[in-house]
N, C-alpha and C. Protein backbone atom coordinates (compact mmCIF):
# COMPACT_ATOMS: atom_id res chain seq x y z
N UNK A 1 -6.85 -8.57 -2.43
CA UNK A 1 -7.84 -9.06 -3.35
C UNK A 1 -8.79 -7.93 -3.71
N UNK A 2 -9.50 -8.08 -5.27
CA UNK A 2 -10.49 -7.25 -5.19
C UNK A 2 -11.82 -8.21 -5.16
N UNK A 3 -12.74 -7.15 -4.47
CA UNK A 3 -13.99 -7.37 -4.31
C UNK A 3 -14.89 -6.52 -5.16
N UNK A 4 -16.27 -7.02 -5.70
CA UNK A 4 -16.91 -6.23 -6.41
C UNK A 4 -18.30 -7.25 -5.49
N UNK A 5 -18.96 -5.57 -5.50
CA UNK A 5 -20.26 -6.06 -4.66
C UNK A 5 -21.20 -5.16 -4.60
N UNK A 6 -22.49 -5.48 -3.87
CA UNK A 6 -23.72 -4.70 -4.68
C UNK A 6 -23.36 -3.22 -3.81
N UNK A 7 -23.69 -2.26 -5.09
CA UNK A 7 -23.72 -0.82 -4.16
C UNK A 7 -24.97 -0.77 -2.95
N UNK A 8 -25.81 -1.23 -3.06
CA UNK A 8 -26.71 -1.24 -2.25
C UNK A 8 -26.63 -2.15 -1.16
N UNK A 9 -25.47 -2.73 -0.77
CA UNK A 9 -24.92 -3.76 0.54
C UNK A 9 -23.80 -3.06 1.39
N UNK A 10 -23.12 -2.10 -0.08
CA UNK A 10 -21.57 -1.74 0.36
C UNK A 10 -21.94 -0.82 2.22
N UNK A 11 -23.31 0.43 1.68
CA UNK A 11 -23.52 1.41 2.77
C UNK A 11 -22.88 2.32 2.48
N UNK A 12 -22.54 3.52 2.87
CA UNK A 12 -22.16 4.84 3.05
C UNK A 12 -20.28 4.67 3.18
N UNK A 13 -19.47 4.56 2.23
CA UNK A 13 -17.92 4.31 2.27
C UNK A 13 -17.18 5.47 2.44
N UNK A 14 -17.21 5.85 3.21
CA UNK A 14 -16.36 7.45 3.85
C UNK A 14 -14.87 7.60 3.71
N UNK A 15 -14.52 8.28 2.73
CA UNK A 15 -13.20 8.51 2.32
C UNK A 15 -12.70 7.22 1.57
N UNK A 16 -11.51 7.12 1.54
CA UNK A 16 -10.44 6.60 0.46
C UNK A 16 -10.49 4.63 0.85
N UNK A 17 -10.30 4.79 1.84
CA UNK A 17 -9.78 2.85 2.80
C UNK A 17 -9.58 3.42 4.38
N UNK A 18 -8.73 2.23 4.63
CA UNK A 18 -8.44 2.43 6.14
C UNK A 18 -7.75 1.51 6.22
N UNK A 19 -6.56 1.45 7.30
CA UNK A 19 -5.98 0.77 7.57
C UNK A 19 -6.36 -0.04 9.35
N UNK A 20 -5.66 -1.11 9.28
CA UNK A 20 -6.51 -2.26 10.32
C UNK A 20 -4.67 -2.26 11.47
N UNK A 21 -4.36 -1.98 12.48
CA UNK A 21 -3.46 -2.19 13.10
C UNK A 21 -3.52 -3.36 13.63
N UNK A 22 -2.00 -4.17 13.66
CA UNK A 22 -1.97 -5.34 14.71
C UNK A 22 -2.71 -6.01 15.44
N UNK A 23 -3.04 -4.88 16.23
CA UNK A 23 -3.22 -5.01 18.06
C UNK A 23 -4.38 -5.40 17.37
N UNK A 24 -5.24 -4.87 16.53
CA UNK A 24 -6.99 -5.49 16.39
C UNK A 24 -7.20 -6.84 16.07
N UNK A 25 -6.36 -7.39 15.91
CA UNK A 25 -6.17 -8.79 15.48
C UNK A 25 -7.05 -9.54 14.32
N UNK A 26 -7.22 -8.82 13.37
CA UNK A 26 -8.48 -8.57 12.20
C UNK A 26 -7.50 -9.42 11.07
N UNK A 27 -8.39 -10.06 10.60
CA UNK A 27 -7.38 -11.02 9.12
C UNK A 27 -7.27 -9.67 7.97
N UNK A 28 -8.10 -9.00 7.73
CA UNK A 28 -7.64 -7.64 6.93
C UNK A 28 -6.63 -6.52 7.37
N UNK A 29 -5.74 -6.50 6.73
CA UNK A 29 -4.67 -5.19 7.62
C UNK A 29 -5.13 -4.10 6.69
N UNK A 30 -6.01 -3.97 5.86
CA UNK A 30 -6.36 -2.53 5.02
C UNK A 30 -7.21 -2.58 4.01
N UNK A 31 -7.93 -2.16 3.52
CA UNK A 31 -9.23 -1.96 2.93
C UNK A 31 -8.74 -0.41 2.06
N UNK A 32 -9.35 -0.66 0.67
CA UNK A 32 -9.18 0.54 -0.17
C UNK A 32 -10.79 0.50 -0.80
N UNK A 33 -11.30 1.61 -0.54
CA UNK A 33 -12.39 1.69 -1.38
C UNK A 33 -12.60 2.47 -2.90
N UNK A 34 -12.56 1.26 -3.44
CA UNK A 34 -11.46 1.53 -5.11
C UNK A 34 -12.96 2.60 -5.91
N UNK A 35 -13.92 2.58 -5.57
CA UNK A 35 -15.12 3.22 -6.29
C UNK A 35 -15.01 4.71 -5.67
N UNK A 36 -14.72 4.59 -4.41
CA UNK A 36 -14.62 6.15 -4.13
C UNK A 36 -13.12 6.86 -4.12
N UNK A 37 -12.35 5.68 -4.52
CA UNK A 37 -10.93 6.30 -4.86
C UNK A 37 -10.54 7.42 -6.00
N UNK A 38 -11.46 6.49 -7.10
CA UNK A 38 -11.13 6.44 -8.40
C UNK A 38 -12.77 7.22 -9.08
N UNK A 39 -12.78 8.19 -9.97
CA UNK A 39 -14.20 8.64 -9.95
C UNK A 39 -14.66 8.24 -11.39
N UNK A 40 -13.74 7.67 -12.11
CA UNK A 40 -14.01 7.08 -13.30
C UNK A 40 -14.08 5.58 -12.79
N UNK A 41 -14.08 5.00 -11.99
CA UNK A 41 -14.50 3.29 -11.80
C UNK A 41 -15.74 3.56 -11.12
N UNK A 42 -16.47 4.55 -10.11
CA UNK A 42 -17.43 4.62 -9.62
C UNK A 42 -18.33 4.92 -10.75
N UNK A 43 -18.44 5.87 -11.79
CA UNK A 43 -18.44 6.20 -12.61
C UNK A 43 -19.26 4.65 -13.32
N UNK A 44 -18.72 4.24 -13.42
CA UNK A 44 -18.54 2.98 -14.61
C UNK A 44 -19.89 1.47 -13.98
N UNK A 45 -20.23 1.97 -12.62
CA UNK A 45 -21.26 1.17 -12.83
C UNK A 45 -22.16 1.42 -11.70
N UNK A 46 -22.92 1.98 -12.06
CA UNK A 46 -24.08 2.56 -11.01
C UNK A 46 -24.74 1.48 -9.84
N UNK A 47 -23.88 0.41 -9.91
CA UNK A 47 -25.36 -0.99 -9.03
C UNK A 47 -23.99 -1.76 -8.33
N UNK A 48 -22.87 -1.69 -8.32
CA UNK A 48 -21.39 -1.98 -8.11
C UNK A 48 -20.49 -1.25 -7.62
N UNK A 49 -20.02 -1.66 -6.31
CA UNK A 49 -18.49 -0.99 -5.97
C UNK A 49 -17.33 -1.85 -6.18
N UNK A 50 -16.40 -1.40 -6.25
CA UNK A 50 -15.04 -2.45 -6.02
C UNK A 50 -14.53 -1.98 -4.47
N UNK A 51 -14.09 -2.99 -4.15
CA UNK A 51 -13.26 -2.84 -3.01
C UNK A 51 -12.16 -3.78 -3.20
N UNK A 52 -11.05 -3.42 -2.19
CA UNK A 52 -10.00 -3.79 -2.37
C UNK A 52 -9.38 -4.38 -0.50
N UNK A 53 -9.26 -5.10 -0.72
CA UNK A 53 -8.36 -6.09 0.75
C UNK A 53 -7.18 -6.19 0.73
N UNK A 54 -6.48 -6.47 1.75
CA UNK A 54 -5.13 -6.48 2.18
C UNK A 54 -4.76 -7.44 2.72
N UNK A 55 -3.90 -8.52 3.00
CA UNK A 55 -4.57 -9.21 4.06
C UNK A 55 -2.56 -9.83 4.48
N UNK A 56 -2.08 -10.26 5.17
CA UNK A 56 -0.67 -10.86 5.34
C UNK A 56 0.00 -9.90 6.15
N UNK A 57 0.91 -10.09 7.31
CA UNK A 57 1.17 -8.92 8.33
C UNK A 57 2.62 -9.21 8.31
N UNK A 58 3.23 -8.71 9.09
CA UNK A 58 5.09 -8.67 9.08
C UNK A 58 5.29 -9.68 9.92
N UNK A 59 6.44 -10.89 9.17
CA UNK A 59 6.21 -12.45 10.04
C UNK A 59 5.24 -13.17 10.57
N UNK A 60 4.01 -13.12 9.52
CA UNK A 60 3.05 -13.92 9.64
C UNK A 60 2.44 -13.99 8.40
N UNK A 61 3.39 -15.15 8.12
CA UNK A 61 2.99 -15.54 6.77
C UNK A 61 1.53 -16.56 6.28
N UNK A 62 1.42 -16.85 7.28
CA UNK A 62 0.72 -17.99 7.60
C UNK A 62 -0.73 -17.88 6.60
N UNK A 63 -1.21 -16.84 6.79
CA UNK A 63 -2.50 -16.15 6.25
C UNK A 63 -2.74 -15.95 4.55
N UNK A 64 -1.40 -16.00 4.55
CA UNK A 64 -0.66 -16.28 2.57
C UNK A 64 -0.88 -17.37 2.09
N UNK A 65 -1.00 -18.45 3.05
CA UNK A 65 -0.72 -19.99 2.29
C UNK A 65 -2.14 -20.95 2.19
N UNK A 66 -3.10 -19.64 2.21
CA UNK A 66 -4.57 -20.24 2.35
C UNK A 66 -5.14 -20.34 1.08
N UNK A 67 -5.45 -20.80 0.31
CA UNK A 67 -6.28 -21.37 -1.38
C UNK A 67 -7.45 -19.75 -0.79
N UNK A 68 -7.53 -19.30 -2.12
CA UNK A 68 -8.36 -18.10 -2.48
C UNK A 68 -9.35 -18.48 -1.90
N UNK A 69 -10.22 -19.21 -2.17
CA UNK A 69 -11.22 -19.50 -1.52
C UNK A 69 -11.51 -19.28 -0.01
N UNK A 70 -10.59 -19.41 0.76
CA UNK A 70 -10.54 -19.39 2.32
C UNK A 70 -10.22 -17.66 2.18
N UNK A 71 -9.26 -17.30 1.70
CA UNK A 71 -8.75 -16.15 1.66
C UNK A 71 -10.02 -15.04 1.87
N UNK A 72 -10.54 -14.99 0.48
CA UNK A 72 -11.86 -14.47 0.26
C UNK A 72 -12.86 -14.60 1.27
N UNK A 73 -13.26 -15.60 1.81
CA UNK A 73 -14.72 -15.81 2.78
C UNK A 73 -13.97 -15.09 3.78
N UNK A 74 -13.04 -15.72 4.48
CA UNK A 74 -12.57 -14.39 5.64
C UNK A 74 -12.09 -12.78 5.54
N UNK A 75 -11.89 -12.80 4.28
CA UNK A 75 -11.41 -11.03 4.50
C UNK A 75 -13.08 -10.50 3.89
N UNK A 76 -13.81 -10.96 3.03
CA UNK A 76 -15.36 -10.47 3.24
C UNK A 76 -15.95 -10.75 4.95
N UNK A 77 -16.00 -11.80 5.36
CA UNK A 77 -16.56 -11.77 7.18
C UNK A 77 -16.04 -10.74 7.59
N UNK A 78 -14.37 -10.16 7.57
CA UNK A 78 -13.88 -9.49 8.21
C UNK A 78 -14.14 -7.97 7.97
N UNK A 79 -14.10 -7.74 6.77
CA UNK A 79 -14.27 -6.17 5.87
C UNK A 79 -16.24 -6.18 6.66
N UNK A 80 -16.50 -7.26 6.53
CA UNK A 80 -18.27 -7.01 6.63
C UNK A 80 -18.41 -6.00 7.73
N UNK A 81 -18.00 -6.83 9.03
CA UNK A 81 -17.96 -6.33 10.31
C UNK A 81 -17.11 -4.94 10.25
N UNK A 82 -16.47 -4.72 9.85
CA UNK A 82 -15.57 -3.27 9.54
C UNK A 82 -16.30 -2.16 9.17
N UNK A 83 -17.44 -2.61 7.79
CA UNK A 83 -17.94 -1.50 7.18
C UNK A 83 -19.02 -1.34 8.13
N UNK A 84 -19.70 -2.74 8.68
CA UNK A 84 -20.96 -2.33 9.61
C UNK A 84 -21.93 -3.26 8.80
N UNK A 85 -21.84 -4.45 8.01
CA UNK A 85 -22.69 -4.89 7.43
C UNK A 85 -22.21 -6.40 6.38
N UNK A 86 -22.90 -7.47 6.42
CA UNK A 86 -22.69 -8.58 5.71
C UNK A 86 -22.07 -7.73 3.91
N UNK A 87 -21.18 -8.76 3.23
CA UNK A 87 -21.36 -7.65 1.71
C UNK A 87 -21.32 -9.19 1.44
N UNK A 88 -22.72 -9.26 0.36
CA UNK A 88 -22.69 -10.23 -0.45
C UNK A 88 -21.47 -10.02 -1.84
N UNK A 89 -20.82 -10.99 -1.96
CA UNK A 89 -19.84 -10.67 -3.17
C UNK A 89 -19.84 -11.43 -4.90
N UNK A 90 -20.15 -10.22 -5.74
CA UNK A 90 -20.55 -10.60 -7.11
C UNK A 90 -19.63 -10.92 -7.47
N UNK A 91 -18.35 -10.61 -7.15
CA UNK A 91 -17.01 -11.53 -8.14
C UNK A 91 -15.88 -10.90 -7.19
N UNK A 92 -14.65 -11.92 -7.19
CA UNK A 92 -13.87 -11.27 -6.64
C UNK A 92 -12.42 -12.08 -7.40
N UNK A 93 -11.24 -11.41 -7.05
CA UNK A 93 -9.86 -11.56 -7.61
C UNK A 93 -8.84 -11.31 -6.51
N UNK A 94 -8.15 -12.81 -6.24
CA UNK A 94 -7.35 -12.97 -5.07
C UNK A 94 -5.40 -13.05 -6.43
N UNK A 95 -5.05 -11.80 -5.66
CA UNK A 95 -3.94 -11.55 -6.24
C UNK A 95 -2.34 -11.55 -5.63
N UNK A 96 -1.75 -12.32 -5.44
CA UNK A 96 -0.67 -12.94 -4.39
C UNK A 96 0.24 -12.16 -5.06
N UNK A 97 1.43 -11.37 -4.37
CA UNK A 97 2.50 -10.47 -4.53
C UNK A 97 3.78 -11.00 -3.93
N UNK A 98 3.52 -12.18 -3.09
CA UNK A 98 4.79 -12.63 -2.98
C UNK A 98 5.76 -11.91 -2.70
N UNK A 99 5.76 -11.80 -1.25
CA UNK A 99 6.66 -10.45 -0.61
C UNK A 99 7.16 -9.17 -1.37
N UNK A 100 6.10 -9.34 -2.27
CA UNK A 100 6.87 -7.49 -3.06
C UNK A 100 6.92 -6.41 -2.19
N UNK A 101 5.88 -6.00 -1.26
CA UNK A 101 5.88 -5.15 -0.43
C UNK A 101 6.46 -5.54 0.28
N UNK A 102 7.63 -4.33 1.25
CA UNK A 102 7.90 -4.38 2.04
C UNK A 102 7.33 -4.13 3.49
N UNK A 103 7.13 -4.80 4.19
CA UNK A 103 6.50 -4.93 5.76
C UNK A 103 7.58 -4.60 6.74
N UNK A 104 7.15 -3.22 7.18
CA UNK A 104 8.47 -1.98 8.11
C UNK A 104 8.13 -3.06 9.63
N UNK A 105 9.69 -3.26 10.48
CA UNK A 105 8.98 -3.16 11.64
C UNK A 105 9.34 -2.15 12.50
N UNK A 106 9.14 -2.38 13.36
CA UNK A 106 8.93 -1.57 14.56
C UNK A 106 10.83 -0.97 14.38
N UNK A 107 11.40 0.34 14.15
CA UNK A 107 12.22 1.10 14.61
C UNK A 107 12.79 1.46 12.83
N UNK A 108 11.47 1.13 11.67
CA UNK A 108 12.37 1.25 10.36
C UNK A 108 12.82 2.32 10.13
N UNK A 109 11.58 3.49 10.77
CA UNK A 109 12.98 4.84 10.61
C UNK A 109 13.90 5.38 10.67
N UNK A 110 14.21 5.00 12.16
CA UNK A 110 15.40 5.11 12.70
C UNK A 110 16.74 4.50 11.56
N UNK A 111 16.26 3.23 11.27
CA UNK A 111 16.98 2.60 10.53
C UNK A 111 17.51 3.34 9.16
N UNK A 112 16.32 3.56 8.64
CA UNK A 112 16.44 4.59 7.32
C UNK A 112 17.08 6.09 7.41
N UNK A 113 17.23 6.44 8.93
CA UNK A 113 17.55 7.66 8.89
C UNK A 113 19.41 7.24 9.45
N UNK A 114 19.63 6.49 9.61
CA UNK A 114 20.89 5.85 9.71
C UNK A 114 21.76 5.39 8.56
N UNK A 115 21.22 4.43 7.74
CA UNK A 115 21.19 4.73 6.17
C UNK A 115 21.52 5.68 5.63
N UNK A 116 21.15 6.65 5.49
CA UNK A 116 21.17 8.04 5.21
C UNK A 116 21.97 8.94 5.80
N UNK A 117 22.14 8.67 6.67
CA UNK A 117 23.51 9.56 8.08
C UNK A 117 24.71 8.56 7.12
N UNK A 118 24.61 7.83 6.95
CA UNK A 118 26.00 7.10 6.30
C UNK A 118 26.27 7.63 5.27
N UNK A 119 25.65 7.58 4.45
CA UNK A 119 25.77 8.13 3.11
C UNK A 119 26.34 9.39 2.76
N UNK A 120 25.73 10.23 3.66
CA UNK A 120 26.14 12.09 3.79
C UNK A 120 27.27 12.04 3.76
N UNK A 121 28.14 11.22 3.76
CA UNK A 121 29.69 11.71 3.33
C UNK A 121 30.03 10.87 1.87
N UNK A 122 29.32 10.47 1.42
CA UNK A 122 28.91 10.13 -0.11
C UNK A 122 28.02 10.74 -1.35
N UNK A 123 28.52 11.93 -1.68
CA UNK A 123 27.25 12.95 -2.57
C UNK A 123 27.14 12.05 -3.81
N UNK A 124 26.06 11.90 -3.75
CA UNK A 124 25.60 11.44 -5.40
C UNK A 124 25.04 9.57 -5.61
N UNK A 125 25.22 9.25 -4.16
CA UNK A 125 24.89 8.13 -3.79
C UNK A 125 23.94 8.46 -2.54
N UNK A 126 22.30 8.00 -3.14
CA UNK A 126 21.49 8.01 -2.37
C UNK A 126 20.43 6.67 -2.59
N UNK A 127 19.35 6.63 -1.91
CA UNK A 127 18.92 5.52 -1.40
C UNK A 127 17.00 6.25 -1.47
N UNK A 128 16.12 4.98 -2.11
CA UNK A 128 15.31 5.87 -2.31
C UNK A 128 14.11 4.44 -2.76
N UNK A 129 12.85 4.95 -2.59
CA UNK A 129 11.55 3.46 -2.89
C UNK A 129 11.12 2.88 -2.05
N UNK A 130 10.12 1.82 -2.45
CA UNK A 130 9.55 1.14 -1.03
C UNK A 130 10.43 0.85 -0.36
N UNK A 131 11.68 0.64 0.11
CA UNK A 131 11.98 -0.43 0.78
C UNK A 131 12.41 0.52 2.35
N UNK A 132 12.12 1.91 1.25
CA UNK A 132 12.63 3.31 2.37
C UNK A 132 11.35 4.25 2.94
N UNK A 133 11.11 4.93 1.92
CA UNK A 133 9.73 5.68 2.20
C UNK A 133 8.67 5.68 2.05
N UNK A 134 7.84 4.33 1.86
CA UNK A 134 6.75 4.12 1.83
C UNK A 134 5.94 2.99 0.72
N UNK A 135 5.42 2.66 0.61
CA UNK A 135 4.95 1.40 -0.73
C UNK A 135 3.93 2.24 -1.82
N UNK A 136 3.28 3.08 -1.08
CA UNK A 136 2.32 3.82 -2.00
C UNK A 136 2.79 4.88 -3.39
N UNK A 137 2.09 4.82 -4.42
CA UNK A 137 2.76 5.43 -5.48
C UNK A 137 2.99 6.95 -5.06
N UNK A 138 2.43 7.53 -4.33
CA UNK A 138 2.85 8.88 -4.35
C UNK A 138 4.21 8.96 -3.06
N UNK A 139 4.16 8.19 -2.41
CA UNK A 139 5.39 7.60 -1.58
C UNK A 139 6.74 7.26 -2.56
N UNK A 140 6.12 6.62 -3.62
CA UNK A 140 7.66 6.20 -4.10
C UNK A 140 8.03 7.36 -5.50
N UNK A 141 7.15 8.06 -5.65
CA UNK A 141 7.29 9.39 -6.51
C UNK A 141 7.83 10.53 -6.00
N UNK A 142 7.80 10.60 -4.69
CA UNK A 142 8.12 11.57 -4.05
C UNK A 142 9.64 10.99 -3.55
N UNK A 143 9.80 9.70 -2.91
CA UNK A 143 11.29 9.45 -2.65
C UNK A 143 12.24 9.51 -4.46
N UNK A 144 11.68 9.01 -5.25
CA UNK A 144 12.46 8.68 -6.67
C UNK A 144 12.75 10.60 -6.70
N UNK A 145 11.83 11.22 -6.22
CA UNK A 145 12.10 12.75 -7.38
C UNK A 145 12.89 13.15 -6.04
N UNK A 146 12.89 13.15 -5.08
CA UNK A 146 14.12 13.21 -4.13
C UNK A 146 15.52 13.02 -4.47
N UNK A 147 15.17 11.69 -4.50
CA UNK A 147 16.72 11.02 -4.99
C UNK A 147 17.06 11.51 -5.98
N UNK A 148 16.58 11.56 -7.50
CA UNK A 148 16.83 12.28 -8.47
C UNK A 148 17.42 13.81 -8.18
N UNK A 149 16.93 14.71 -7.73
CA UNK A 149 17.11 15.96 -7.53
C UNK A 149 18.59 16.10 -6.55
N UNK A 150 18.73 15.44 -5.45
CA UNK A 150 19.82 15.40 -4.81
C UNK A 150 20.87 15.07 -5.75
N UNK A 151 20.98 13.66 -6.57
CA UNK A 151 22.00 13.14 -7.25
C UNK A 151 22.14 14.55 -8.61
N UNK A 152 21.10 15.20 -9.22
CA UNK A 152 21.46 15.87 -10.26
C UNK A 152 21.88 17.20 -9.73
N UNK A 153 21.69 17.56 -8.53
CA UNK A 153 22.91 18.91 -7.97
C UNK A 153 24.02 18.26 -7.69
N UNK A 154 24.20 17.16 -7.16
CA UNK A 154 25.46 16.57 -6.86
C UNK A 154 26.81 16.62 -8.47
N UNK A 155 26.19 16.12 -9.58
CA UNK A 155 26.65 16.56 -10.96
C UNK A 155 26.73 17.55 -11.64
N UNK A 156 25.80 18.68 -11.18
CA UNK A 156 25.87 20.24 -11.43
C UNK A 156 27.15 20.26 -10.76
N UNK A 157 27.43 20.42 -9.62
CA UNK A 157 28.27 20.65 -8.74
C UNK A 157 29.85 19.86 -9.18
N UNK A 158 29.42 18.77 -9.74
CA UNK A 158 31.08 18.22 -10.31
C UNK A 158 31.16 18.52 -11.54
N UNK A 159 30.12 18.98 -12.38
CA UNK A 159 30.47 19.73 -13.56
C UNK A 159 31.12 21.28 -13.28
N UNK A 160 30.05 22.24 -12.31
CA UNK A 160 30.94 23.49 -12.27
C UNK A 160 32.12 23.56 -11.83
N UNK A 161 32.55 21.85 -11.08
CA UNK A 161 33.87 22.27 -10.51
C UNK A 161 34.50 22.23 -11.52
N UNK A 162 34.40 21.01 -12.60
CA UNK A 162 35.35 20.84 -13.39
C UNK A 162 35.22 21.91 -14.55
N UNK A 163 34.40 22.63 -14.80
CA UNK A 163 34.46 24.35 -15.46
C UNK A 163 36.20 25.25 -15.25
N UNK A 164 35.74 25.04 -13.36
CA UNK A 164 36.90 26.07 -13.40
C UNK A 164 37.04 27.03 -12.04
């Protein structure tokens, strides 16, 4: 969800977000602080931050099936105590994704790097995006120009063969 709330409640927002592990047992699994992300949205209103919530964990869906309303009052209680302070909230936008992200568990690398051990005797067939290296855009820019680059030597390579 996003949150928009008074700059003068938010406090001192140090770096980008943060992420919330398991074990803390926190209804937020991650927090983005979209005003100090972005320097054209901070930019854009001197008395206002946006923030951004996370909230639904791997097989626990449960936390998904709550009406915005519930959603919202607990991931503000929860973000409050996080930043160090109540945040009164001027508007907010609860935005459901419906398992688009993928939620890794415990051994996905291994998995992915198995995946990939298979393949190596398949040039030009590779495997690549959230579902492999990560959900974040520079995560899935960096696997896509991977994949790309592997598959277009793989066709250099069956073009020079077929040269000669």
């Amino acid at each position: 969800m996003t949150l928009l709330v008074p700059r003068s409640a938010a406090g001192p927002l140090v770096g980008s977000g943060f992420l919330v592990p398991a074990v803390e047992g926190r209804f937020v699994k991650a927090a983005t602080f979209s005003s100090s992300k972005w320097a054209w949205l901070d930019d854009s209103d001197p008395d206002r931050v946006a923030l951004r919530t996370s909230v639904g964990r791997h097989r626990d869906e449960a936390d998904l099936q709550r009406d915005d309303a519930d959603v919202v009052a607990r991931a503000v209680a929860d973000l409050g105590e996080l930043v160090g302070g109540p945040l009164p909230v001027l508007a907010s936008r609860v935005t459901r994704w419906g398992g688009a992200l993928p939620q890794y568990a415990v051994g996905h690398l291994a998995r992915v790097a198995s995946v990939r051990a298979a393949l190596a005797g398949s040039p030009g067939l590779v495997v690549a995006g959230a579902a492999y290296d990560g959900v974040g855009i520079p995560a899935c820019i960096a696997s896509g120009t991977a994949a790309a680059l592997a598959v277009g030597t793989h066709l250099e390579q069956l073009a020079r063969a077929a040269r000669g």
